[in-house]
PDB file of N, CA and C in Angstrom:
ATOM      1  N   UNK A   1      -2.167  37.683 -12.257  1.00  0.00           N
ATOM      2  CA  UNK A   1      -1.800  37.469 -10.870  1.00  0.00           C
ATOM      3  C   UNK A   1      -2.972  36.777 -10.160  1.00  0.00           C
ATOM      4  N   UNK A   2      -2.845  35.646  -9.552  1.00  0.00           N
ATOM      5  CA  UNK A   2      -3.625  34.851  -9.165  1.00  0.00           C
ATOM      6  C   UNK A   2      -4.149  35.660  -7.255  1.00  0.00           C
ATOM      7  N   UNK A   3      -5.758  35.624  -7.296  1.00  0.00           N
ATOM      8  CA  UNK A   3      -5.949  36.163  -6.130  1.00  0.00           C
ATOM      9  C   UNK A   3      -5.794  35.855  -5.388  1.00  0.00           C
ATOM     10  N   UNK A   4      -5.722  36.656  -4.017  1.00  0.00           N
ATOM     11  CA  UNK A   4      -4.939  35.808  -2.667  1.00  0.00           C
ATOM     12  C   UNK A   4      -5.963  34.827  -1.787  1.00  0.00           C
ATOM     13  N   UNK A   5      -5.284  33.982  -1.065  1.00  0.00           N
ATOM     14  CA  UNK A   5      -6.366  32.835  -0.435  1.00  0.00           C
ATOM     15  C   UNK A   5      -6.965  33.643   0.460  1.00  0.00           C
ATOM     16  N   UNK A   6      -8.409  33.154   0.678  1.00  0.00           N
ATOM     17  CA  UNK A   6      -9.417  34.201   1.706  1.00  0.00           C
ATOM     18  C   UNK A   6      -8.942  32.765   2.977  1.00  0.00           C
ATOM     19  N   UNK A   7      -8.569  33.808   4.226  1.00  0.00           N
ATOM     20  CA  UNK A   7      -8.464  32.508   5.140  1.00  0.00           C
ATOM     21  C   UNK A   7      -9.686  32.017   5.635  1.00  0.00           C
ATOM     22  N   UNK A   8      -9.548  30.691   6.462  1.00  0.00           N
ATOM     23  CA  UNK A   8     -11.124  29.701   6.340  1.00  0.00           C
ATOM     24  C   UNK A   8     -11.474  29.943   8.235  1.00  0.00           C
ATOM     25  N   UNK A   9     -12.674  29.832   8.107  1.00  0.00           N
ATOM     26  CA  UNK A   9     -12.526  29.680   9.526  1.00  0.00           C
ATOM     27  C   UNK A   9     -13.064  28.046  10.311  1.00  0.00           C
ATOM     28  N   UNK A  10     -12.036  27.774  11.150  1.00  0.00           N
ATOM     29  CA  UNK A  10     -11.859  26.633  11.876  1.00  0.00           C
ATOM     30  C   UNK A  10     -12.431  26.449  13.058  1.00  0.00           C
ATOM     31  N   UNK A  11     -13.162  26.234  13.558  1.00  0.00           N
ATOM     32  CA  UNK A  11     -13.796  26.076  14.918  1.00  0.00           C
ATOM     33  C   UNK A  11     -13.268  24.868  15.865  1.00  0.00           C
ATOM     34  N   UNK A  12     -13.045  24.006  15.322  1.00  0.00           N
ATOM     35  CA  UNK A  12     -11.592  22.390  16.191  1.00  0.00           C
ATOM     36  C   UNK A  12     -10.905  22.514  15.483  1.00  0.00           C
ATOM     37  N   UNK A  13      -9.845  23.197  16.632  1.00  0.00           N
ATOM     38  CA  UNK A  13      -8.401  22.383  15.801  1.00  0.00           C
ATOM     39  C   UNK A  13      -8.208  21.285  16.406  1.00  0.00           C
ATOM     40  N   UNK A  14      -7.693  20.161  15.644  1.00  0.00           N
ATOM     41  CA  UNK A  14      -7.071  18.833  16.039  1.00  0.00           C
ATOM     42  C   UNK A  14      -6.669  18.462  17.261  1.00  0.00           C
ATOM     43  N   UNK A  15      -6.709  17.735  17.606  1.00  0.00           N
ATOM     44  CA  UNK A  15      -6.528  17.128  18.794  1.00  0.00           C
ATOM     45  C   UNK A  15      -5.509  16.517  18.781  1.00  0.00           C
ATOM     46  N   UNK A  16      -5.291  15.658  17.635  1.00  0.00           N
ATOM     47  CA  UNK A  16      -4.001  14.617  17.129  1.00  0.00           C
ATOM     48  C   UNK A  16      -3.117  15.125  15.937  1.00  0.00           C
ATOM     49  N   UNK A  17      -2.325  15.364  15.769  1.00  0.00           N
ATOM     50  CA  UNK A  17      -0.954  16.351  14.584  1.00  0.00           C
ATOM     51  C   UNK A  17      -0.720  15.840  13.678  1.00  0.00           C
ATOM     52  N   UNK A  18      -0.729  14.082  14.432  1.00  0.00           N
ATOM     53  CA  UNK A  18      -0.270  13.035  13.423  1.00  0.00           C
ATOM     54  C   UNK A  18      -0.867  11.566  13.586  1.00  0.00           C
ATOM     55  N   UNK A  19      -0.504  10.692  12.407  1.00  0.00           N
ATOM     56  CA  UNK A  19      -1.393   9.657  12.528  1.00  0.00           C
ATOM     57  C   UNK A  19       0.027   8.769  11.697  1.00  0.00           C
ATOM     58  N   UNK A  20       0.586   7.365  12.048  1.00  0.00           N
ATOM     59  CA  UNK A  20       1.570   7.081  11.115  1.00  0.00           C
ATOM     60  C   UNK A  20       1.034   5.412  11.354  1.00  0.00           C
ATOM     61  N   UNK A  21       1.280   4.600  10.121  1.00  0.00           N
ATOM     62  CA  UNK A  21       1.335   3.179  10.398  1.00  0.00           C
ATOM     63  C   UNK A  21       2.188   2.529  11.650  1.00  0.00           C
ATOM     64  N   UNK A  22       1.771   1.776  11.877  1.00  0.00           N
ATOM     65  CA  UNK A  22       2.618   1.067  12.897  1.00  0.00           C
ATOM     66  C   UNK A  22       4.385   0.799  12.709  1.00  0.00           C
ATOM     67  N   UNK A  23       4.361   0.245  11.282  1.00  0.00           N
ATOM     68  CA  UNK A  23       5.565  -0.514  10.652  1.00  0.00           C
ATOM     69  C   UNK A  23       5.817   0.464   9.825  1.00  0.00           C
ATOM     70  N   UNK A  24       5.859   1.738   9.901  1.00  0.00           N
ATOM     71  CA  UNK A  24       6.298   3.283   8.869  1.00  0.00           C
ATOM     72  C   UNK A  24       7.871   2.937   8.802  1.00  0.00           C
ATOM     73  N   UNK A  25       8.043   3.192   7.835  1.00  0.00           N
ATOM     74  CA  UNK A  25       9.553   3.931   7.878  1.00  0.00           C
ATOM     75  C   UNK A  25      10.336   5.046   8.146  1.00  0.00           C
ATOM     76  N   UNK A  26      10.661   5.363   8.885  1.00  0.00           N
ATOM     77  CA  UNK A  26      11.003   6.817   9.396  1.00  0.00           C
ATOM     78  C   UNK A  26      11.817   7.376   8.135  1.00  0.00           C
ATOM     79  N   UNK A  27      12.047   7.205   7.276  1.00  0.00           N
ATOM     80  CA  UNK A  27      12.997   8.264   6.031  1.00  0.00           C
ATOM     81  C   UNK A  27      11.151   8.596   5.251  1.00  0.00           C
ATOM     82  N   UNK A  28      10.233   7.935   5.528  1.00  0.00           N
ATOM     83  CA  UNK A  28       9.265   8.267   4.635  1.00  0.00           C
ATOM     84  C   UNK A  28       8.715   9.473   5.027  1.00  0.00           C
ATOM     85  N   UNK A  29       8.449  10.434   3.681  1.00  0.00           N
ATOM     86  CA  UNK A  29       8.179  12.109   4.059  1.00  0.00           C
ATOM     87  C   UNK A  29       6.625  11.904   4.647  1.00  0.00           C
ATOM     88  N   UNK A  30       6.221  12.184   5.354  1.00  0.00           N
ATOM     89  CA  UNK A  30       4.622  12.618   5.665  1.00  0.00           C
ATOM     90  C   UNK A  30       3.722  13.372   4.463  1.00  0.00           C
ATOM     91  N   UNK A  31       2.841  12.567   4.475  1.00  0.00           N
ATOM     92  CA  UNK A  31       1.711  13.287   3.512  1.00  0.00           C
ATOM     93  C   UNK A  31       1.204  14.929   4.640  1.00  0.00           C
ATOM     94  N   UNK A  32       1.225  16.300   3.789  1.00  0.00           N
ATOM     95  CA  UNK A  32       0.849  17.301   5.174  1.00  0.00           C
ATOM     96  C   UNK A  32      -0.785  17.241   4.641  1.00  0.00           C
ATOM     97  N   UNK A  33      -1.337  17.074   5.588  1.00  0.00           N
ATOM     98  CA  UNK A  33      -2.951  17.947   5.508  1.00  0.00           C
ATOM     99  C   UNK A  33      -2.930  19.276   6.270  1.00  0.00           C
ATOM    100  N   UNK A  34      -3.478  20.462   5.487  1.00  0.00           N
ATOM    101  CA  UNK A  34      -3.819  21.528   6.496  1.00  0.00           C
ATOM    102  C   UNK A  34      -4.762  21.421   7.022  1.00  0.00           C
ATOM    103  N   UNK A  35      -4.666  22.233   8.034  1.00  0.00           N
ATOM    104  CA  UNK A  35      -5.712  22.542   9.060  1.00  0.00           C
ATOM    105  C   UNK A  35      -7.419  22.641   8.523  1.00  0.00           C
ATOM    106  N   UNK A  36      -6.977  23.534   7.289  1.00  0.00           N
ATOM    107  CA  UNK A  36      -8.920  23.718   7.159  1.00  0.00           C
ATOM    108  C   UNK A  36      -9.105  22.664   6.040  1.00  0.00           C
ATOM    109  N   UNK A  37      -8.076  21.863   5.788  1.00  0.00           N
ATOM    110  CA  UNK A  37      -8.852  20.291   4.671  1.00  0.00           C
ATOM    111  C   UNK A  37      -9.124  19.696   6.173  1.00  0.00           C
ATOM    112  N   UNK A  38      -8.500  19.543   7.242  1.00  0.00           N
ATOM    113  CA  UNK A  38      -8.915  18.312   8.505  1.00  0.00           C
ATOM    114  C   UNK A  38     -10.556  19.157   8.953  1.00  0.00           C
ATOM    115  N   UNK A  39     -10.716  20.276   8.817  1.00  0.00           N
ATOM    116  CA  UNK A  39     -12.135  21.117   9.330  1.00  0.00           C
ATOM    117  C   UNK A  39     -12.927  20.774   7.980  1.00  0.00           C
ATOM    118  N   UNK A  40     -13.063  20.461   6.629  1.00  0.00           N
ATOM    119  CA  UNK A  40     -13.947  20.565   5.688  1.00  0.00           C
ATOM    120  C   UNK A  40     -13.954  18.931   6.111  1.00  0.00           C
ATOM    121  N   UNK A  41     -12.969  18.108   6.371  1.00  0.00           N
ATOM    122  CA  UNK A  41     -13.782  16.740   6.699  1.00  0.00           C
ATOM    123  C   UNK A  41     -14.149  16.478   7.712  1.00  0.00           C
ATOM    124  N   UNK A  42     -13.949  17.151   8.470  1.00  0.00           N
ATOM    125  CA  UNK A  42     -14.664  16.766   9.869  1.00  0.00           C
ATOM    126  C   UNK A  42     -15.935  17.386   9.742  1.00  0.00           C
ATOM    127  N   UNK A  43     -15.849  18.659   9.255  1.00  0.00           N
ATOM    128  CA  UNK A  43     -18.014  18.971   8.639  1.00  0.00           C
ATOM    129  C   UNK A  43     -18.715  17.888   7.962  1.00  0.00           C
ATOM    130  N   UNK A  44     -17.913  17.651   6.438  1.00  0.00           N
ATOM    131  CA  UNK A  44     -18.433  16.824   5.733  1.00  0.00           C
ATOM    132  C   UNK A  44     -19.187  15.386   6.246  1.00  0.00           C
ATOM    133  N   UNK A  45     -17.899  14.917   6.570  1.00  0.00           N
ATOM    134  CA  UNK A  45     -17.500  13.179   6.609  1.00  0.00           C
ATOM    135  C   UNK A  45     -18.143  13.191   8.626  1.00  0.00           C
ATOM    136  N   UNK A  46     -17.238  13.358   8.889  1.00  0.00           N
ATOM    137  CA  UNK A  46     -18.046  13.491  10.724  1.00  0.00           C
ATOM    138  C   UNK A  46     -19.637  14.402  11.199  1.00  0.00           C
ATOM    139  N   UNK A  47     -19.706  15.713  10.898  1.00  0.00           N
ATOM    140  CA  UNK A  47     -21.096  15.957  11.530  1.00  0.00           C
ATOM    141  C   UNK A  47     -22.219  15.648   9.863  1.00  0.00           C
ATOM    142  N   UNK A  48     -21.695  15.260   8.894  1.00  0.00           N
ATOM    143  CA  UNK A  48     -22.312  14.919   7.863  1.00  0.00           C
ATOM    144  C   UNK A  48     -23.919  16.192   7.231  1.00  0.00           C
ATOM    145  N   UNK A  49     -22.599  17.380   7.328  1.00  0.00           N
ATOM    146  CA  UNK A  49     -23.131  18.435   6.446  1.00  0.00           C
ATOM    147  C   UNK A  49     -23.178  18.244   5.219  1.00  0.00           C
ATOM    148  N   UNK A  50     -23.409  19.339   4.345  1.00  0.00           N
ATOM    149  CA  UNK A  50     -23.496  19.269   2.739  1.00  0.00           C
ATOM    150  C   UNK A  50     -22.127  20.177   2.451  1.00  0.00           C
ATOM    151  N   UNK A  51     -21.602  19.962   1.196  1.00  0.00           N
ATOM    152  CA  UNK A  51     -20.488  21.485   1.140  1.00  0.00           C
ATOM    153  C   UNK A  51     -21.495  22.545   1.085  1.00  0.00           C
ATOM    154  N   UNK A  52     -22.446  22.697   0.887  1.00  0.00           N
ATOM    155  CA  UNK A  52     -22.792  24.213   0.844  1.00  0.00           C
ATOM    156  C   UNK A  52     -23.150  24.501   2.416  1.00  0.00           C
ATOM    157  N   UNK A  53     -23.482  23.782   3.373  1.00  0.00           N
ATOM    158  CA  UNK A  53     -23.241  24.321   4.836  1.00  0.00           C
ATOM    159  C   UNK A  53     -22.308  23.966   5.304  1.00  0.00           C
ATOM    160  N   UNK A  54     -21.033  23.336   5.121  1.00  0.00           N
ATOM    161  CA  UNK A  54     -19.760  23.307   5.331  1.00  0.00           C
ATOM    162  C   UNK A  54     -19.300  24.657   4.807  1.00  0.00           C
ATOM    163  N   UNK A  55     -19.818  25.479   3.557  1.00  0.00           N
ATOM    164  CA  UNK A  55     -19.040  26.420   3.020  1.00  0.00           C
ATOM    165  C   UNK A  55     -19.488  27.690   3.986  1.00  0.00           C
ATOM    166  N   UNK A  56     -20.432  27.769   4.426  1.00  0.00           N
ATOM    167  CA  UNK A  56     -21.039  28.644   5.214  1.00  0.00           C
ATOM    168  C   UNK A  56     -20.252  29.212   7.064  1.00  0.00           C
ATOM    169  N   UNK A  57     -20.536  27.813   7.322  1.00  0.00           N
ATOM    170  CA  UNK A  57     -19.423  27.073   9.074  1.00  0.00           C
ATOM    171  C   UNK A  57     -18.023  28.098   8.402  1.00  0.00           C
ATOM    172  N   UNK A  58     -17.306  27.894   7.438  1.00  0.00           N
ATOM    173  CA  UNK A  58     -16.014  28.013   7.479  1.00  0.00           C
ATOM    174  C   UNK A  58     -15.855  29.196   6.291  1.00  0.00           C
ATOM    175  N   UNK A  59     -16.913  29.787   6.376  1.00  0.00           N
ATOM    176  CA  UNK A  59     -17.268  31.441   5.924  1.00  0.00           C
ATOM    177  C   UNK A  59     -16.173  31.638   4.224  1.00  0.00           C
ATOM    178  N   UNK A  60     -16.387  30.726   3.291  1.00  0.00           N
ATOM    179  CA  UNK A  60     -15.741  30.486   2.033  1.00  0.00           C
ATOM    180  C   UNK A  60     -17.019  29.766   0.596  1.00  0.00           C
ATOM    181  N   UNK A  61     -16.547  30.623  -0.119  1.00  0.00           N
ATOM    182  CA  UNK A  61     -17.512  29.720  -1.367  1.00  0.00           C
ATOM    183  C   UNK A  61     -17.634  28.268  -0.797  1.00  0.00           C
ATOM    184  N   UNK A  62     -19.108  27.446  -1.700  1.00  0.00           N
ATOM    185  CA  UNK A  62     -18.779  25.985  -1.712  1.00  0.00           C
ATOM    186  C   UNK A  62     -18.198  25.258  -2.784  1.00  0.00           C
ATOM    187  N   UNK A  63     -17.478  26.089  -3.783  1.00  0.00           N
ATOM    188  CA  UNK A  63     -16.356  25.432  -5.129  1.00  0.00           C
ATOM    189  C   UNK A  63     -15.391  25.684  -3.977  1.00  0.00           C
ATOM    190  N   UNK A  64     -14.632  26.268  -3.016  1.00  0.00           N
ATOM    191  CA  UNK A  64     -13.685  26.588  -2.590  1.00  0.00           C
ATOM    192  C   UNK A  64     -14.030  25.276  -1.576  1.00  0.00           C
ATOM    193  N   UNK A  65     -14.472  25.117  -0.775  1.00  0.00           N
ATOM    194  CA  UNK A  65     -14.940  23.677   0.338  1.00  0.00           C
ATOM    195  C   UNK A  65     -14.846  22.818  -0.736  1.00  0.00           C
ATOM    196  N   UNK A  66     -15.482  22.408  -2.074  1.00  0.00           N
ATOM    197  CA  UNK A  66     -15.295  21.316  -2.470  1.00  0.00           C
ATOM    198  C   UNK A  66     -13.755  20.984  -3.080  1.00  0.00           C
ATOM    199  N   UNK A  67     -12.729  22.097  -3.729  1.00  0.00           N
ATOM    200  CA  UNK A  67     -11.978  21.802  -3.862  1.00  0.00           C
ATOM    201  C   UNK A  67     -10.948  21.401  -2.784  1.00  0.00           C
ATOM    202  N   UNK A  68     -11.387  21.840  -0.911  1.00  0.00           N
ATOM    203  CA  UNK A  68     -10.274  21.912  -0.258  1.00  0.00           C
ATOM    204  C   UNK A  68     -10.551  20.272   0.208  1.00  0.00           C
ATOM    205  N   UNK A  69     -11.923  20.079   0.351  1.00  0.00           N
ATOM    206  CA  UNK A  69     -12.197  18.791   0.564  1.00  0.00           C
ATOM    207  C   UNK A  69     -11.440  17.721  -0.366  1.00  0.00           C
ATOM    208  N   UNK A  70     -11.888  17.819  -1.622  1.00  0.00           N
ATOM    209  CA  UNK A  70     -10.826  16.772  -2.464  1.00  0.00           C
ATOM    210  C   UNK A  70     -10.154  16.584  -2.642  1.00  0.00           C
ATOM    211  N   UNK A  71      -8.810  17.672  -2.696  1.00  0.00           N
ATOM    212  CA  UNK A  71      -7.526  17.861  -1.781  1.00  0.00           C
ATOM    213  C   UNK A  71      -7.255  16.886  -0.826  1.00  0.00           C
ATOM    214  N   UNK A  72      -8.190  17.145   0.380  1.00  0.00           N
ATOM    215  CA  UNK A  72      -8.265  16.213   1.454  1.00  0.00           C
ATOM    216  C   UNK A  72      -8.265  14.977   1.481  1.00  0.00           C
ATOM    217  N   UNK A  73      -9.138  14.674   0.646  1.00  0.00           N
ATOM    218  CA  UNK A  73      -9.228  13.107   0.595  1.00  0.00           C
ATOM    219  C   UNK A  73      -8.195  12.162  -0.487  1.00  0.00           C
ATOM    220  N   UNK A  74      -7.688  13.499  -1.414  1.00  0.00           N
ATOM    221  CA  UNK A  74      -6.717  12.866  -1.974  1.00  0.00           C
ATOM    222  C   UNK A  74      -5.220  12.383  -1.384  1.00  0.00           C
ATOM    223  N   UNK A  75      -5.210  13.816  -0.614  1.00  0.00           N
ATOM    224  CA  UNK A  75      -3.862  13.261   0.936  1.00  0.00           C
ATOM    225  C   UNK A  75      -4.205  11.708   1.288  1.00  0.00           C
ATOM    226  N   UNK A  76      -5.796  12.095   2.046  1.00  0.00           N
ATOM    227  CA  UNK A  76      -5.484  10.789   2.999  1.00  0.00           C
ATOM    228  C   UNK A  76      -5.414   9.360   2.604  1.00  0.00           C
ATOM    229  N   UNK A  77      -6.165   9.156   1.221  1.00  0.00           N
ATOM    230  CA  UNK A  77      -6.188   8.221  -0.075  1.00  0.00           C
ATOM    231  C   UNK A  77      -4.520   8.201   0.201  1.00  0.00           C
ATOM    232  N   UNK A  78      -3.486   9.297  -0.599  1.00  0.00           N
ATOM    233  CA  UNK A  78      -2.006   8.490  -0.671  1.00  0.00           C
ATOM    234  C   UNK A  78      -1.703   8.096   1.017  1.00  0.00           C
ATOM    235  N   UNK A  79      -1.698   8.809   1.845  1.00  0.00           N
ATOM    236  CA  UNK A  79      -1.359   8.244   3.145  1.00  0.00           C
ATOM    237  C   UNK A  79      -1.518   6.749   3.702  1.00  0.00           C
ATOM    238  N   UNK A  80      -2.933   6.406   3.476  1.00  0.00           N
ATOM    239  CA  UNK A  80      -3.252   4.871   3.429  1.00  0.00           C
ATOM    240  C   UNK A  80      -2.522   3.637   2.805  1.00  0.00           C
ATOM    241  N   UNK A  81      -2.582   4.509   1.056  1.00  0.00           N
ATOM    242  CA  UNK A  81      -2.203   3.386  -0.049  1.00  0.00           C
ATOM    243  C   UNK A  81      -0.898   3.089   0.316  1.00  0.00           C
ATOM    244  N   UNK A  82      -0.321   4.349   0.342  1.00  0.00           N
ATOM    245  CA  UNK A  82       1.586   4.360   0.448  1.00  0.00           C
ATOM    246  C   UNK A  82       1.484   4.345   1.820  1.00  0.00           C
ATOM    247  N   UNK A  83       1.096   4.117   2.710  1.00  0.00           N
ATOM    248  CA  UNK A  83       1.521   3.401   4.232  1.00  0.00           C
ATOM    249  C   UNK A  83       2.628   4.860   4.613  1.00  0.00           C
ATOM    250  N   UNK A  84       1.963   6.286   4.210  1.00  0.00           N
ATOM    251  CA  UNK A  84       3.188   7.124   4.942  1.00  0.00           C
ATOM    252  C   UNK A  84       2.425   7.558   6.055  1.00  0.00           C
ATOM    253  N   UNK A  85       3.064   8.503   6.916  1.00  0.00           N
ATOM    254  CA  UNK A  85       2.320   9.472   8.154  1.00  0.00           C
ATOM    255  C   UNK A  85       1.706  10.170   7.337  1.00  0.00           C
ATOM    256  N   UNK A  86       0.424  10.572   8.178  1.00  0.00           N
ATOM    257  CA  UNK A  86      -0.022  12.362   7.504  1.00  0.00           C
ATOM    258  C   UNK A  86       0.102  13.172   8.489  1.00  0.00           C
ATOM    259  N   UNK A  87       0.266  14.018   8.610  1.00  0.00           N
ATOM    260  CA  UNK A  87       0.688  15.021   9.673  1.00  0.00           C
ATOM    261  C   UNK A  87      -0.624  16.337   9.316  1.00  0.00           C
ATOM    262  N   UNK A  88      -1.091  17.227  10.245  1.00  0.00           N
ATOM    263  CA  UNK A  88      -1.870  18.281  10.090  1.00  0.00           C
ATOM    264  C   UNK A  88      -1.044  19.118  10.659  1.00  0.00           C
ATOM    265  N   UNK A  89      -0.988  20.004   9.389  1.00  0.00           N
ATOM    266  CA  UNK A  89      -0.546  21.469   9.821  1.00  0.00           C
ATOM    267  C   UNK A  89      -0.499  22.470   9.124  1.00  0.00           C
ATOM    268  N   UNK A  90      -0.597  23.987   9.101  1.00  0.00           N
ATOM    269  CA  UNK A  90      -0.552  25.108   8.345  1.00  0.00           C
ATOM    270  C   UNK A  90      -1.863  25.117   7.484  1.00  0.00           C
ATOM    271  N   UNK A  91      -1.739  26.000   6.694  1.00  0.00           N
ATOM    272  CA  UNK A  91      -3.117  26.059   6.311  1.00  0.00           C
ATOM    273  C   UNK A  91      -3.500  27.694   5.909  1.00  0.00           C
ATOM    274  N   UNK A  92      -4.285  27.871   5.443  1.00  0.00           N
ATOM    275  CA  UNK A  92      -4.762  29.520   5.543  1.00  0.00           C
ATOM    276  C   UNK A  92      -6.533  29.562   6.435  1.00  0.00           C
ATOM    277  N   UNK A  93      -5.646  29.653   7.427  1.00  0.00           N
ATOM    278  CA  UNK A  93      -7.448  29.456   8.544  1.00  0.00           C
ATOM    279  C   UNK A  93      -6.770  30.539   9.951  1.00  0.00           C
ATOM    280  N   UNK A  94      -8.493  30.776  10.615  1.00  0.00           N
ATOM    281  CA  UNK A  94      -8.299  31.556  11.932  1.00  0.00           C
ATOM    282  C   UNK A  94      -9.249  30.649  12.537  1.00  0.00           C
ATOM    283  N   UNK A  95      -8.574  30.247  13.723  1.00  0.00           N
ATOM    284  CA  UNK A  95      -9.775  29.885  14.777  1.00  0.00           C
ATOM    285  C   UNK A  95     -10.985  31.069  15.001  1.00  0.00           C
ATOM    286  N   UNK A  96     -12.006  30.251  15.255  1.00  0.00           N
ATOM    287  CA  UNK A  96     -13.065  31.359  15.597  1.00  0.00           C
ATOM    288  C   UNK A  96     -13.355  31.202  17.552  1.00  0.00           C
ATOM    289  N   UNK A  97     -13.899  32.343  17.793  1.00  0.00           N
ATOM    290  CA  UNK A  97     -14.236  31.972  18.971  1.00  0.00           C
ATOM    291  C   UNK A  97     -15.288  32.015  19.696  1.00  0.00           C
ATOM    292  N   UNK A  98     -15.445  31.873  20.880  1.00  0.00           N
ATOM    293  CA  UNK A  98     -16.876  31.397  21.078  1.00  0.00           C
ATOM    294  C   UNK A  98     -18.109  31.517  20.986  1.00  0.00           C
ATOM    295  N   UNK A  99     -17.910  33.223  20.476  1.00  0.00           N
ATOM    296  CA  UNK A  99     -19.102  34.198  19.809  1.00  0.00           C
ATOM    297  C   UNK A  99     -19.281  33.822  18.056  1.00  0.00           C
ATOM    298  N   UNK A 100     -18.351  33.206  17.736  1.00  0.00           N
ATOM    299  CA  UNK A 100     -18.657  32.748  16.296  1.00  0.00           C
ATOM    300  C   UNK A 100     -19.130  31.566  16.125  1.00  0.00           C
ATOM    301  N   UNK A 101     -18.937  30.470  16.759  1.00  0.00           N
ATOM    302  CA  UNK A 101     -20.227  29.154  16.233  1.00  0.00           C
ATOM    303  C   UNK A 101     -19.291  28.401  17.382  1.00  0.00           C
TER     304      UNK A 101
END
């Protein structure tokens, strides 16, 4: 029996839900990103942490950040190539609040 996901903690949630080409096709399914792959790249790739203080911020191993990260970038990789939406949503995360970072 595979162990259960430890939820991540998120400090921004998104601002934007979705992101789609201009010339999309509306029958095309959306690539989903969750919530804490859009928080491991916005550590990573935007404030340009390491995964091991990305793994720390979002209180999870850094094999667990690096796998959610590559995940991540593998979404947004097909989203680009295949010209679909990606949409952010769901996820196993808790916002933190203002006493947490």
């Amino acid at each position: 029996m595979p162990r259960p996901t430890k939820c991540r903690k998120v400090c921004h949630f998104p601002q934007t839900l979705q992101f789609s080409p201009l010339d999309t096709i509306l029958e095309q399914e959306p690539v989903i990103l969750a919530v804490d792959e859009y928080e491991a790249v916005r550590l990573i790739d935007k404030e340009g942490f390491s995964q091991e203080v990305c793994s720390m911020y979002m209180q999870v191993a850094r094999t667990t950040v690096q796998r959610i990260y590559n995940n991540a970038r593998k979404k947004m990789a097909d989203s680009l190539v295949e010209g679909r939406p990606l949409r952010i949503e769901g996820g196993d995360f808790w916002i933190c609040g203002e006493d947490d970072g």
